[in-house]
C-alpha atoms as a PDB file:
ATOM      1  CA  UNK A   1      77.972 -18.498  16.388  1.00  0.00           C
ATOM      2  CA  UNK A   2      78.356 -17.778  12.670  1.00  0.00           C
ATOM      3  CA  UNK A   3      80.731 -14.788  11.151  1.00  0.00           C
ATOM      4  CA  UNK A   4      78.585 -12.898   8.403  1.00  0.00           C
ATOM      5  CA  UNK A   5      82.092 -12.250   6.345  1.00  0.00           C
ATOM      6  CA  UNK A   6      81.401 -16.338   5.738  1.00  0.00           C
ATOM      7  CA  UNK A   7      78.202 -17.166   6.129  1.00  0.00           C
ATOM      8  CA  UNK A   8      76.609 -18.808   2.978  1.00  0.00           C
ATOM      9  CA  UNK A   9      72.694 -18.876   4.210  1.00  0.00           C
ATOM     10  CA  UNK A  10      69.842 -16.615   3.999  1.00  0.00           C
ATOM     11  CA  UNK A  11      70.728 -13.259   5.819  1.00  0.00           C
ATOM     12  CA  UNK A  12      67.610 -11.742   7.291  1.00  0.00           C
ATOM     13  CA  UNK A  13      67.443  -8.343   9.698  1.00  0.00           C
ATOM     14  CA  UNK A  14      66.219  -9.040  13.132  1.00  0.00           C
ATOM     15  CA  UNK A  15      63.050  -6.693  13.923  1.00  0.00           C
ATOM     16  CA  UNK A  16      64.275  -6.096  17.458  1.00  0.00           C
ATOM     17  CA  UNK A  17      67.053  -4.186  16.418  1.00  0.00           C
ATOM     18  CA  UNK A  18      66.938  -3.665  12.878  1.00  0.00           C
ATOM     19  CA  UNK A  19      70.813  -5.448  12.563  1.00  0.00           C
ATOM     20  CA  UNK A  20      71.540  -8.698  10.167  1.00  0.00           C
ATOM     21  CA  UNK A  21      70.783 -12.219  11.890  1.00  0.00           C
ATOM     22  CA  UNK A  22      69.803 -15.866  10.298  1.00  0.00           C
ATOM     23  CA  UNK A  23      68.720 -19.254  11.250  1.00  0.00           C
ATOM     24  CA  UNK A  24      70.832 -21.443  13.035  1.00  0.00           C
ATOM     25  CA  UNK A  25      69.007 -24.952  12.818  1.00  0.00           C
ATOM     26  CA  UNK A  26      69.707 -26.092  16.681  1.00  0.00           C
ATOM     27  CA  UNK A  27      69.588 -22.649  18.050  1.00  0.00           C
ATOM     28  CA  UNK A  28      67.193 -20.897  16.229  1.00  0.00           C
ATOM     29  CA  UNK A  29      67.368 -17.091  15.116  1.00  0.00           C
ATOM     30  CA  UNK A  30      70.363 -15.263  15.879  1.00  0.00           C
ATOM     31  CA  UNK A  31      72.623 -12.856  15.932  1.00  0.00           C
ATOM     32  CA  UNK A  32      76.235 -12.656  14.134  1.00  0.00           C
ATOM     33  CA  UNK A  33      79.404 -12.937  16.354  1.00  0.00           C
ATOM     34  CA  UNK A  34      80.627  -9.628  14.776  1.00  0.00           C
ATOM     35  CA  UNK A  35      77.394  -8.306  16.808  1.00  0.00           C
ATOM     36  CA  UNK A  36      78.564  -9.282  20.295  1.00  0.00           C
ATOM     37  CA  UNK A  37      79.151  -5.722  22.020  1.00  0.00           C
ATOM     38  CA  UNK A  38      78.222  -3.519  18.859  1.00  0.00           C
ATOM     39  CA  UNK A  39      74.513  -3.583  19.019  1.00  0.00           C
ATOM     40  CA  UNK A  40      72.116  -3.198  21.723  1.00  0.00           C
ATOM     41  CA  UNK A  41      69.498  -6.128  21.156  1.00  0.00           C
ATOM     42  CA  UNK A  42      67.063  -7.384  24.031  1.00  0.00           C
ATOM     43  CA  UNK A  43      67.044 -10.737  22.600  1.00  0.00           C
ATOM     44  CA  UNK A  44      71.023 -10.761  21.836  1.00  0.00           C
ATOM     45  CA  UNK A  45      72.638 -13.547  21.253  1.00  0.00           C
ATOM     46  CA  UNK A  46      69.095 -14.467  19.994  1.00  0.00           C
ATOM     47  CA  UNK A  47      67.367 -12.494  17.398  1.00  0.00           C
ATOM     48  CA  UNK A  48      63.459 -10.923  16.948  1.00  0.00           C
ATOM     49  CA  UNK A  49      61.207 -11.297  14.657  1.00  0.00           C
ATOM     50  CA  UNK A  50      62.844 -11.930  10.838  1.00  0.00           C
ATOM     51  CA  UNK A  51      62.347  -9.846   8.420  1.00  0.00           C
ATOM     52  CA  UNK A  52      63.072 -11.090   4.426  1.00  0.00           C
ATOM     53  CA  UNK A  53      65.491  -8.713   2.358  1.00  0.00           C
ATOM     54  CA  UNK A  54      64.936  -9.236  -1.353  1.00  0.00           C
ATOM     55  CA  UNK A  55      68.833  -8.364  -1.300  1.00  0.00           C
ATOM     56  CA  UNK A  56      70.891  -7.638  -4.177  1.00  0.00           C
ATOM     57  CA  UNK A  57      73.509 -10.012  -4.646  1.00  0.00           C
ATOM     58  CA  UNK A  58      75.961  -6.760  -4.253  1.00  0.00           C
ATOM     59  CA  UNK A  59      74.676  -4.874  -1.678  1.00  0.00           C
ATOM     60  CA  UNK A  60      74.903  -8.225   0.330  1.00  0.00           C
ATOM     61  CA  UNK A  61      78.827  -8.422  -0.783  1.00  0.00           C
ATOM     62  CA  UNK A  62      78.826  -5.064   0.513  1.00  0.00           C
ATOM     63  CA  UNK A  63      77.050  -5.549   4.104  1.00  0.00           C
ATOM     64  CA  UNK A  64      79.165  -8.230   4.846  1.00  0.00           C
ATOM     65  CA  UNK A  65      82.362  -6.608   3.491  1.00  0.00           C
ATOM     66  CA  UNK A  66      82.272  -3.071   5.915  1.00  0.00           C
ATOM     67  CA  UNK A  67      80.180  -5.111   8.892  1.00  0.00           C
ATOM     68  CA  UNK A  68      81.885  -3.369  12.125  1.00  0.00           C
ATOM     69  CA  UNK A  69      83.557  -7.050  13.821  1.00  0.00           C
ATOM     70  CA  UNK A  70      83.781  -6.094  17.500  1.00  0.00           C
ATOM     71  CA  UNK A  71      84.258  -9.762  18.839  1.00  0.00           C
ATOM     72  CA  UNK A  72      86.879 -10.410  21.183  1.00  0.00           C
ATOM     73  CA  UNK A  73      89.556 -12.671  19.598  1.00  0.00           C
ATOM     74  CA  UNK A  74      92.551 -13.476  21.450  1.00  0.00           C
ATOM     75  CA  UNK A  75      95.514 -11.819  20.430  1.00  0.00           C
ATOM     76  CA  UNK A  76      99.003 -13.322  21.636  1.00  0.00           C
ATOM     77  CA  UNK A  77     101.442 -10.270  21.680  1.00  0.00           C
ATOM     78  CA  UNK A  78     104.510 -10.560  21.004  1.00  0.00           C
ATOM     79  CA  UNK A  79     106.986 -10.965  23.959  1.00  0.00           C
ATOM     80  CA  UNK A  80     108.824  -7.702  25.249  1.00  0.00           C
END
């Protein structure tokens, strides 16, 4: 799954949900990892219908910028 902080395609908004997905070649269209547990979607990980954003090279800096990232890295903490 793709992070939108790095993605370099076309960013789309899935019409299920209304959130930003894209095209993954082998999967098809998806959601973002950032979007695991943050969004309620009934196609999530997959996304609805795609809707094209004439976006402004900005306000796309912007979306991906303050995008909430709710994934579930692993964290080692430290030892106690």
């Amino acid at each position: 799954m793709a992070s939108i902080k790095t993605y370099t395609g076309i960013i789309t908004i899935c019409g299920s949900c209304g959130q930003p997905s894209f095209t993954d070649n082998e999967v098809g269209h998806q959601h973002f990892k950032e979007q695991w547990d943050g969004v309620y979607c009934p196609r999530y990980p997959l996304a609805g219908e795609r809707i094209q954003i004439d976006w402004d090279e900005m306000s796309l800096e912007q979306v991906k910028a303050e995008y909430p990232d709710t994934y579930p890295y692993s964290s080692k903490l430290p030892a106690v």
